[in-house]
C-alpha atoms as a PDB file:
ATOM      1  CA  UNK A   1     -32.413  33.204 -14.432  1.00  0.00           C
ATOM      2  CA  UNK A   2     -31.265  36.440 -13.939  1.00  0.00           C
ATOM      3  CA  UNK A   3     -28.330  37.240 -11.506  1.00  0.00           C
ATOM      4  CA  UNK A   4     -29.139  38.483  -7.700  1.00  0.00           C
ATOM      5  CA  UNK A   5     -29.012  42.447  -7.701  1.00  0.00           C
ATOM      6  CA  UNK A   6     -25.671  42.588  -5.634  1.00  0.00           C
ATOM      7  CA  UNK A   7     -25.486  44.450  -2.181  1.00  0.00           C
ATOM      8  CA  UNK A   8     -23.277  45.921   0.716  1.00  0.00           C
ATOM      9  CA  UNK A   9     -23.755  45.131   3.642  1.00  0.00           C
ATOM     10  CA  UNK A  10     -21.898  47.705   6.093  1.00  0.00           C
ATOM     11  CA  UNK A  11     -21.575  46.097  10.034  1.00  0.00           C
ATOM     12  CA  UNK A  12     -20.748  48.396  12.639  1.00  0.00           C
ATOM     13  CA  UNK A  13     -18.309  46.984  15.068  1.00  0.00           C
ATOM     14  CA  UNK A  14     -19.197  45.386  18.303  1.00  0.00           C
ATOM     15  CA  UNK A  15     -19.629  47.243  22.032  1.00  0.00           C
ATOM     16  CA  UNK A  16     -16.881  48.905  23.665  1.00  0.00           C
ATOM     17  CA  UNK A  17     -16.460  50.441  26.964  1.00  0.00           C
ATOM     18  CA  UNK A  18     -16.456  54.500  25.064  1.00  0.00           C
ATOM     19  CA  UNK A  19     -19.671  53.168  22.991  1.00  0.00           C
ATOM     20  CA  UNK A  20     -21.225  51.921  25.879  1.00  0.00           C
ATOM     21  CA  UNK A  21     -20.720  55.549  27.596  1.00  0.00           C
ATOM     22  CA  UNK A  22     -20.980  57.657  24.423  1.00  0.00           C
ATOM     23  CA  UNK A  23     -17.924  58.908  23.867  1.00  0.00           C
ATOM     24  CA  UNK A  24     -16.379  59.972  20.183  1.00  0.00           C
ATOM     25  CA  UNK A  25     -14.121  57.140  19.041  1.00  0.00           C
ATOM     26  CA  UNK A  26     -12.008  57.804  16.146  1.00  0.00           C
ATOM     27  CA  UNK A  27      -8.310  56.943  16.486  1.00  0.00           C
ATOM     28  CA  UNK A  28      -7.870  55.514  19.477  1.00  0.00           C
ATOM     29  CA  UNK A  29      -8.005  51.471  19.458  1.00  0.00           C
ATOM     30  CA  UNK A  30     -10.662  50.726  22.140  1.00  0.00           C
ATOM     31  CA  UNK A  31     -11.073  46.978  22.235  1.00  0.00           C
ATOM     32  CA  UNK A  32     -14.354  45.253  22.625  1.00  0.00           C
ATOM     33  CA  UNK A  33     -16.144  44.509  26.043  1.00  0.00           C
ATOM     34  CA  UNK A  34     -16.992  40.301  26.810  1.00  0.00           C
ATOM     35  CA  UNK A  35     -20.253  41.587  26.362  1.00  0.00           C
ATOM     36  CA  UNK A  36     -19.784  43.120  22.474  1.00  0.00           C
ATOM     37  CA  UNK A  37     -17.430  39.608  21.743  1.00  0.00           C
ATOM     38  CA  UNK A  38     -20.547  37.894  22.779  1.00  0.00           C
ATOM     39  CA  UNK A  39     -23.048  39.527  20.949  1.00  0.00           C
ATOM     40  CA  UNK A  40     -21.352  40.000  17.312  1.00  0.00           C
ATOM     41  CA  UNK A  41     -20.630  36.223  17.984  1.00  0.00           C
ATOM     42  CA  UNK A  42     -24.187  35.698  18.296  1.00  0.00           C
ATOM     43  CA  UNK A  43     -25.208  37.987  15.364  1.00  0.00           C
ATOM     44  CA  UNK A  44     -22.340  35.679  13.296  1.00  0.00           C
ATOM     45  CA  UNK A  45     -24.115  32.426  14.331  1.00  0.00           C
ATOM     46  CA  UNK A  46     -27.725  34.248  12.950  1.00  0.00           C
ATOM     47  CA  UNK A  47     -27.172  35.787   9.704  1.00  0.00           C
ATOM     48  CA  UNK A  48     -24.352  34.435   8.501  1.00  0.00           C
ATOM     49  CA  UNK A  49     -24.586  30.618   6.288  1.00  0.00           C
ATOM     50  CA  UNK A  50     -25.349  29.577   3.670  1.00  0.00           C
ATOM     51  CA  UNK A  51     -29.216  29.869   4.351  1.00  0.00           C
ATOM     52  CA  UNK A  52     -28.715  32.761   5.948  1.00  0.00           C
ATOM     53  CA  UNK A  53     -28.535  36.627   5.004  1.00  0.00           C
ATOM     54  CA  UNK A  54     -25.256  36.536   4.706  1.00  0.00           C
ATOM     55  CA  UNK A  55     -23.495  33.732   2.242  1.00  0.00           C
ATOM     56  CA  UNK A  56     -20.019  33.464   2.433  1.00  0.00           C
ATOM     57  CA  UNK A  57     -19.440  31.733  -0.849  1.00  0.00           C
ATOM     58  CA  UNK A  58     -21.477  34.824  -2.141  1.00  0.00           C
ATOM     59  CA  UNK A  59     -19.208  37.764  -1.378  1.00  0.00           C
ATOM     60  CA  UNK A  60     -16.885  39.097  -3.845  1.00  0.00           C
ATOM     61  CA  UNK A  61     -14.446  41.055  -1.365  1.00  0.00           C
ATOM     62  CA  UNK A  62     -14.563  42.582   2.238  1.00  0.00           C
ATOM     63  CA  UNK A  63     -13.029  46.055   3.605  1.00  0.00           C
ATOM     64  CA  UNK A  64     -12.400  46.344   7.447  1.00  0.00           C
ATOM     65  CA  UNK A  65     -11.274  49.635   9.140  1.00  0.00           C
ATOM     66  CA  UNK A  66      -7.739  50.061  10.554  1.00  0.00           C
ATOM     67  CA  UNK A  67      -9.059  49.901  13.735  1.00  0.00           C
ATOM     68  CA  UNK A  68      -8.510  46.705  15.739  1.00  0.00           C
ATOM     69  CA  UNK A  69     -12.066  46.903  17.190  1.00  0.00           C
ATOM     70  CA  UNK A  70     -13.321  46.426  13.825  1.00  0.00           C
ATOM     71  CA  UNK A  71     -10.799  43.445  12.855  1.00  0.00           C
ATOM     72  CA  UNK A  72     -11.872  41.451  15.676  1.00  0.00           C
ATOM     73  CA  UNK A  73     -15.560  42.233  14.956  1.00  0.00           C
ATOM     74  CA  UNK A  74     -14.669  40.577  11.473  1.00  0.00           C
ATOM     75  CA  UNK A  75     -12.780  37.334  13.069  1.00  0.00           C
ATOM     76  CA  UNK A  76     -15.811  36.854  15.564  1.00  0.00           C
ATOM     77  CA  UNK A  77     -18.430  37.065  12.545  1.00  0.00           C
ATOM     78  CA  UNK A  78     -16.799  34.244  10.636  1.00  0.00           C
ATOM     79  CA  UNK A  79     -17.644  35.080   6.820  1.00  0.00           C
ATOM     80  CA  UNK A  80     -14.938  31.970   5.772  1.00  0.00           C
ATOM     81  CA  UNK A  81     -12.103  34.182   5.556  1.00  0.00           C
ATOM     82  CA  UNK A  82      -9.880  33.564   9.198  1.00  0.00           C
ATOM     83  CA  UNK A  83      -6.487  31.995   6.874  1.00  0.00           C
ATOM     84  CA  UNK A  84      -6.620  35.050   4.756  1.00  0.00           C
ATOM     85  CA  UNK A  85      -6.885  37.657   7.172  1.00  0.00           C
ATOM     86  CA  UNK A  86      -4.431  40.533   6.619  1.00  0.00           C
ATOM     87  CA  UNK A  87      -3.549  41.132  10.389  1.00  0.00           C
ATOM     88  CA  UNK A  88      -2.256  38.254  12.973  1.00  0.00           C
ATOM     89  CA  UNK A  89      -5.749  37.178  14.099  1.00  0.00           C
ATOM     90  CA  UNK A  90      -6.996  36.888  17.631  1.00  0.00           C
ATOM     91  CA  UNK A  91      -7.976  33.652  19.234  1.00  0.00           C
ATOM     92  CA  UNK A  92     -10.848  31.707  17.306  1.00  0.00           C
ATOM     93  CA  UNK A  93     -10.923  28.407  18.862  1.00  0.00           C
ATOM     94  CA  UNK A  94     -14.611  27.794  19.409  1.00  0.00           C
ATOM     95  CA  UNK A  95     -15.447  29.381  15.836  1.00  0.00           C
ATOM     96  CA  UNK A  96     -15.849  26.441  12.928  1.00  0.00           C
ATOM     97  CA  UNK A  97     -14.998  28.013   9.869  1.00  0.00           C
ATOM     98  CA  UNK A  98     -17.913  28.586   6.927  1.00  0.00           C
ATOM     99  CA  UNK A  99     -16.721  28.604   3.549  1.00  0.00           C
ATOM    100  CA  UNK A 100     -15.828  31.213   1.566  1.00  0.00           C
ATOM    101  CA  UNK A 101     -12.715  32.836   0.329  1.00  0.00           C
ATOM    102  CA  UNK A 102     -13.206  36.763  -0.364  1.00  0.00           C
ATOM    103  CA  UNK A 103     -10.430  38.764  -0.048  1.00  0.00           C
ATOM    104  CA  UNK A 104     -10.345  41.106   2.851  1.00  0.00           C
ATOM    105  CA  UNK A 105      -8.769  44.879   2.252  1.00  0.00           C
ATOM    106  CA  UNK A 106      -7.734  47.311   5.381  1.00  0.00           C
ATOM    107  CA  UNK A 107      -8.639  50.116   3.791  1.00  0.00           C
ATOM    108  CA  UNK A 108      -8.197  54.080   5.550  1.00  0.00           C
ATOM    109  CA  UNK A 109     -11.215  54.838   3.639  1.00  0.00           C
ATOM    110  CA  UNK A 110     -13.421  53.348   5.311  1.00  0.00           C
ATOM    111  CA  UNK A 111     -11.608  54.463   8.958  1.00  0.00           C
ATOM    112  CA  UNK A 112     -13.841  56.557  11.987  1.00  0.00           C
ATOM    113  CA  UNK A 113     -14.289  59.931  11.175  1.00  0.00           C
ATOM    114  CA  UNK A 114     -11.384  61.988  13.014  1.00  0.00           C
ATOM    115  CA  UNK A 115     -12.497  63.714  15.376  1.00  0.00           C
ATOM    116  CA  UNK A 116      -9.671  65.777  16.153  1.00  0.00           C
ATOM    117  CA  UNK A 117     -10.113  67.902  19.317  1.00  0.00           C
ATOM    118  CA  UNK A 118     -13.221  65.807  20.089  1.00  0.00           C
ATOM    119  CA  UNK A 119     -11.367  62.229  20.660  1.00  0.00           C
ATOM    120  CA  UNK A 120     -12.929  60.672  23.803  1.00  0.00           C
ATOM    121  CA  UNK A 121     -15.368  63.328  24.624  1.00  0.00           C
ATOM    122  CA  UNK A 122     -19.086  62.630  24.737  1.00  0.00           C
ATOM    123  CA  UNK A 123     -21.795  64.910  23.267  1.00  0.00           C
ATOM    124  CA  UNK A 124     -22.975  66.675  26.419  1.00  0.00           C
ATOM    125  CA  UNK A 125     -18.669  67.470  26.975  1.00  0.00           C
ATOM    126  CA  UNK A 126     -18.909  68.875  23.518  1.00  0.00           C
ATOM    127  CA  UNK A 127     -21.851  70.859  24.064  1.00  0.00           C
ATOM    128  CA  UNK A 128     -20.760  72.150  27.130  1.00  0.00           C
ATOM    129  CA  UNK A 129     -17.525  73.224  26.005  1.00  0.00           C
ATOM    130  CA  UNK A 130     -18.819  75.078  22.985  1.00  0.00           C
ATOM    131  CA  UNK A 131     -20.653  76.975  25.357  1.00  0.00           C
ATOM    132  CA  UNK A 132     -18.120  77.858  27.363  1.00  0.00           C
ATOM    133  CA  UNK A 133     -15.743  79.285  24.649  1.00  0.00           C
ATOM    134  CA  UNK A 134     -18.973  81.474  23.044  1.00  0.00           C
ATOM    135  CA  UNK A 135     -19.547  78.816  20.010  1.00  0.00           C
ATOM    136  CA  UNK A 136     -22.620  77.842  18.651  1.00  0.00           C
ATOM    137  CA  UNK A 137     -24.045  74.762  18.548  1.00  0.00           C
ATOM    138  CA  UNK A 138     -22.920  71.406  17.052  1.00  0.00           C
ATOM    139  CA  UNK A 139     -23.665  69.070  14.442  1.00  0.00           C
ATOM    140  CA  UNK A 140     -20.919  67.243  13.278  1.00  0.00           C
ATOM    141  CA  UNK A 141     -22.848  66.281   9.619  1.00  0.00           C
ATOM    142  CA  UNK A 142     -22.878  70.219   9.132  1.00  0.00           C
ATOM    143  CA  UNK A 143     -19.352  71.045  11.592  1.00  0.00           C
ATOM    144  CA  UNK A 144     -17.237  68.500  11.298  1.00  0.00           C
ATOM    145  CA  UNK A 145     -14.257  68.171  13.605  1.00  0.00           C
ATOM    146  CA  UNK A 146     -12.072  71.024  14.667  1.00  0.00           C
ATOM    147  CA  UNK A 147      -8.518  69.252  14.161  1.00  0.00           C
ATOM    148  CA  UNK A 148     -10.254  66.387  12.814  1.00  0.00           C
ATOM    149  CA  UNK A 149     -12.419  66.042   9.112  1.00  0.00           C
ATOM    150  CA  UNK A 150     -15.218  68.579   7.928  1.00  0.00           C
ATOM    151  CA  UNK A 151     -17.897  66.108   5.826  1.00  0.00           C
ATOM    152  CA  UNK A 152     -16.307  67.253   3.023  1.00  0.00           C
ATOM    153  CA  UNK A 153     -13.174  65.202   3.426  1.00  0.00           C
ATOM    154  CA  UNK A 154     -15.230  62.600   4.876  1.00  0.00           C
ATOM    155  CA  UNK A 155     -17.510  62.345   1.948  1.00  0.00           C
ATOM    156  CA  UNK A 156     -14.139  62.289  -0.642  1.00  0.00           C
ATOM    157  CA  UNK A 157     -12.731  59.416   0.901  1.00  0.00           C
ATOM    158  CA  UNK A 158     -16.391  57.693   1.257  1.00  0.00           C
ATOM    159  CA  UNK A 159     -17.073  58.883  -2.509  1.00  0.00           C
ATOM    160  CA  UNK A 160     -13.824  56.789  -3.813  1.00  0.00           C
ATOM    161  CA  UNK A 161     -14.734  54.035  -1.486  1.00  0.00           C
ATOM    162  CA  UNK A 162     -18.205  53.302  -3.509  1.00  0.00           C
ATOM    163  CA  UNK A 163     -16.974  53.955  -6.950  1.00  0.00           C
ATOM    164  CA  UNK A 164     -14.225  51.158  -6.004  1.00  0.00           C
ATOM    165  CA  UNK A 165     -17.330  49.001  -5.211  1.00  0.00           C
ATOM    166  CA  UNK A 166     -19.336  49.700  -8.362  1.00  0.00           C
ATOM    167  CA  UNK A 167     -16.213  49.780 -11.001  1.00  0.00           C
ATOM    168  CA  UNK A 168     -14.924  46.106  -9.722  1.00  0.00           C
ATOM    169  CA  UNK A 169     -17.666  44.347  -8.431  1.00  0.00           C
ATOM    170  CA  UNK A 170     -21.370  45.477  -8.898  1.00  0.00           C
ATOM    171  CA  UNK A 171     -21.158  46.792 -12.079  1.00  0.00           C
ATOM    172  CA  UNK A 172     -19.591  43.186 -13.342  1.00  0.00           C
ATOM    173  CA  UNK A 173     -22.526  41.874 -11.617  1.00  0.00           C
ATOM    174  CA  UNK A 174     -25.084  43.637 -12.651  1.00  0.00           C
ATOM    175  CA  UNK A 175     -24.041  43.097 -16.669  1.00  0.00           C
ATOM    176  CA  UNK A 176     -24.019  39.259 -15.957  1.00  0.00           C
ATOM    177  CA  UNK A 177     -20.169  39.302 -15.541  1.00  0.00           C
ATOM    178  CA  UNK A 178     -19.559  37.881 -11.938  1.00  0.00           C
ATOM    179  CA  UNK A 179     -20.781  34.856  -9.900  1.00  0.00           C
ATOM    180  CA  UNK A 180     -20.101  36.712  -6.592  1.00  0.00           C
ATOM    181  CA  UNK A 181     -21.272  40.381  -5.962  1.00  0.00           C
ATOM    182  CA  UNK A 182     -21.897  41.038  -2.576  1.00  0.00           C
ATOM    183  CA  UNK A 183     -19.737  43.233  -0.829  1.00  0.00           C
ATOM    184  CA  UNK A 184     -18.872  43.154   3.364  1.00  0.00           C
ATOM    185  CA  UNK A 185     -18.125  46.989   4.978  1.00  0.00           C
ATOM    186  CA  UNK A 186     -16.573  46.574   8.787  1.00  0.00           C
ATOM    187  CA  UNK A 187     -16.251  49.660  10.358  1.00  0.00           C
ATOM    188  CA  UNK A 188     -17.806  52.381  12.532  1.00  0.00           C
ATOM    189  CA  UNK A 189     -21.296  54.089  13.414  1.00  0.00           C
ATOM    190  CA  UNK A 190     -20.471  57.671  12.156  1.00  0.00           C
ATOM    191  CA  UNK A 191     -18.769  56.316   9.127  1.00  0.00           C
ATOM    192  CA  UNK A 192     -21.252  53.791   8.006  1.00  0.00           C
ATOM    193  CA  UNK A 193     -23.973  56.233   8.059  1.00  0.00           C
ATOM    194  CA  UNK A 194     -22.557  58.840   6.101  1.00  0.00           C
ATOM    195  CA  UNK A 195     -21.542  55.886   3.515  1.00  0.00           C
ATOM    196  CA  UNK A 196     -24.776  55.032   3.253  1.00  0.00           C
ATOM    197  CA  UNK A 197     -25.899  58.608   2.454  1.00  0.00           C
ATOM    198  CA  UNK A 198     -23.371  58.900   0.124  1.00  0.00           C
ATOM    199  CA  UNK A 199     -24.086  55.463  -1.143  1.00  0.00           C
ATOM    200  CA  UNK A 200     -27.766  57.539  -2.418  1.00  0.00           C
ATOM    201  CA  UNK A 201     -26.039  60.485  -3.084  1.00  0.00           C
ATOM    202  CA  UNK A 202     -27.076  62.549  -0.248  1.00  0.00           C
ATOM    203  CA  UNK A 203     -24.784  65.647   1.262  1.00  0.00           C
ATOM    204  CA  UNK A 204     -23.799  65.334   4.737  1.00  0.00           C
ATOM    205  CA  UNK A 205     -24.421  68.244   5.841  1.00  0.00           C
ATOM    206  CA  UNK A 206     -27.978  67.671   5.024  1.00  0.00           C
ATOM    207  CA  UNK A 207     -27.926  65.836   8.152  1.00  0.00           C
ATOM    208  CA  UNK A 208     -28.316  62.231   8.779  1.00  0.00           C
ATOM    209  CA  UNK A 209     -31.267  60.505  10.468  1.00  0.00           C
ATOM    210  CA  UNK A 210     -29.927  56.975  10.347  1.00  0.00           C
ATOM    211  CA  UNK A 211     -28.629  55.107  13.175  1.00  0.00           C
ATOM    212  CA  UNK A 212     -26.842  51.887  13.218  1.00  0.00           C
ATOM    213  CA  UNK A 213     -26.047  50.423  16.812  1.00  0.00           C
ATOM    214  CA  UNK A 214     -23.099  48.296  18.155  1.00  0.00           C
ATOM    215  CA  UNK A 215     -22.778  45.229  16.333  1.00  0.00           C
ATOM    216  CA  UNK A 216     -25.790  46.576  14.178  1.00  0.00           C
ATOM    217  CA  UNK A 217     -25.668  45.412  10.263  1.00  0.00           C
ATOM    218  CA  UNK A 218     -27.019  47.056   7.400  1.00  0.00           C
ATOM    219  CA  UNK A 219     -27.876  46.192   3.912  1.00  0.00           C
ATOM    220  CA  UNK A 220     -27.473  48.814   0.426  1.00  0.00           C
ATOM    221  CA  UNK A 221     -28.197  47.776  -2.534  1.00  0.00           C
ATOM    222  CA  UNK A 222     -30.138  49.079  -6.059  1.00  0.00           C
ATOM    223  CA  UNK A 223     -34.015  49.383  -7.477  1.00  0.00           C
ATOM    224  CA  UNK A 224     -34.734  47.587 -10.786  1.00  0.00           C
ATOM    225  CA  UNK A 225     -31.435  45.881 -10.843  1.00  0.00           C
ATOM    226  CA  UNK A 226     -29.571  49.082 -12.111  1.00  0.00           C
ATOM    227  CA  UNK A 227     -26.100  50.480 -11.138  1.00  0.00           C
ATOM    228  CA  UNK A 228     -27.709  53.846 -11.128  1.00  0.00           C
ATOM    229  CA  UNK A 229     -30.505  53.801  -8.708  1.00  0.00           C
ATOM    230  CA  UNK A 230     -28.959  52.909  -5.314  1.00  0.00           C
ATOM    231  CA  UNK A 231     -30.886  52.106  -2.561  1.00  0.00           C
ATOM    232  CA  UNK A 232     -31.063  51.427   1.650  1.00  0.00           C
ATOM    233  CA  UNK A 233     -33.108  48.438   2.146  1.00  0.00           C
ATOM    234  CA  UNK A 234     -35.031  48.161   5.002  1.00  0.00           C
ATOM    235  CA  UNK A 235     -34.453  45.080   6.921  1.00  0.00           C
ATOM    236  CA  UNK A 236     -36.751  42.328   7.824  1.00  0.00           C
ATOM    237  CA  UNK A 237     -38.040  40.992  11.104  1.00  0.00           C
ATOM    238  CA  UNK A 238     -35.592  37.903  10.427  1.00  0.00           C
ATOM    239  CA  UNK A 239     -32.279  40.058  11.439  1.00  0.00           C
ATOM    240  CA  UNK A 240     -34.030  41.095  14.684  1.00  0.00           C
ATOM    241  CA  UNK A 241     -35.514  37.912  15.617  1.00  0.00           C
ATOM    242  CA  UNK A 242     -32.588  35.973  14.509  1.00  0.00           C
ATOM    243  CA  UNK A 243     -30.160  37.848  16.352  1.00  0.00           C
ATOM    244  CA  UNK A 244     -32.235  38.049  19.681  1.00  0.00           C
ATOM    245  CA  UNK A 245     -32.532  34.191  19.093  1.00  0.00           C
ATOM    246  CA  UNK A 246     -28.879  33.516  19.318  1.00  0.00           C
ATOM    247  CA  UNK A 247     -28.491  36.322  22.741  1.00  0.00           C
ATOM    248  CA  UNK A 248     -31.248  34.597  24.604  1.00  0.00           C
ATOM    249  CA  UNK A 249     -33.064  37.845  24.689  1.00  0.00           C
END
């Protein structure tokens, strides 16, 4: 039987108060509302067993931003990994623990884009400032940040980030080498979308039509079972019933 083709599945943190009014989050540590605790517990509870998307005794290894937003988002999905977690976790009483024992990695590479001058201020602020000083229009996939990253740097970082991914745990996987080959990204909405462009080779500045929401998950992977044909897969009606299951929605 040949081995699962292995995949990434990149998780955007849950709701915070700046998501919830739109404004740029990069740097600053914004924690989660009750409301985004709730739901990413929820979205835990659907996709994540061992009949489930998400198999914690399948995942090779797990990175997690810097930012603490994104660390709890990790506790509160419970992949099996809460006595090997690299920070001093939060308070998990009324989680049970799922098996599994991949190792988690803070990695910078995988942090918000900076947003430099931007920090905190919402699109329409943006907008409205660029008009004021005589600049053009924005799109930070093209722009960038002034003080912050151009999609350049963002892409470098993002570019080391997947060859990491292939070298020590797909490739094995795909050449019959490794039981475990799934790979867990916990991190941000800008971020995770230009990964996954990047993950199929696509320029930033191109422009990205994706969108992943608060506590939204997303799932890369490769056609025919071959290291060199990445892919986005489209997700099923499970994740959304699933999920809206668990919320009561």
């Amino acid at each position: 039987m040949a081995a699962p083709t292995p995949r990434v599945f990149i998780i955007r943190h849950g709701e915070t108060e700046w998501s919830l009014n739109g404004r740029h989050t990069g740097t600053s540590d914004i924690p989660l509302t009750e409301n985004g605790e709730k739901r990413i517990r929820a979205t835990g509870q659907a996709l994540v067993g061992d009949d489930r998307l998400i198999v914690p005794s399948k995942i090779a290894h797990i990175y997690v931003s810097p930012r603490k937003r994104a660390q709890r988002t990790l506790e509160l999905l419970n992949l099996g990994c809460h006595g090997r977690l690299p920070w001093n976790c939060g308070t998990n009483d009324s989680i049970e623990e799922k098996p599994g024992n991949a190792h988690v990695d803070i990695t910078q590479d995988i942090r918000e884009w900076d947003y430099g001058d931007y920090e905190g201020l919402t699109s329409a602020t943006i907008r409205e400032q660029r008009k004021e000083n005589g600049m053009g229009s924005w799109d930070i996939w093209h722009d960038g940040c002034p003080g912050g990253e151009s999609p350049e740097q963002v892409s470098e970082r993002l570019d080391r980030l997947i060859a990491d991914i292939r070298t020590r745990f797909h490739g094995p996987a795909i050449e019959g080498k490794a039981e475990k080959s799934d790979v867990v990204l916990v991190a941000h909405g800008h971020i995770l979308r230009a990964f996954a462009m990047r993950w199929i080779g696509r320029d930033l500045q191109t422009g990205v039509s994706l969108l992943l929401e608060t506590g939204g998950v997303g799932i890369l992977s490769y056609e025919h079972h071959k290291l060199n044909e990445p892919a986005i897969l489209l997700g099923g009606s499970f994740m959304t019933d699933a999920v809206q299951k668990q919320q009561g929605n």
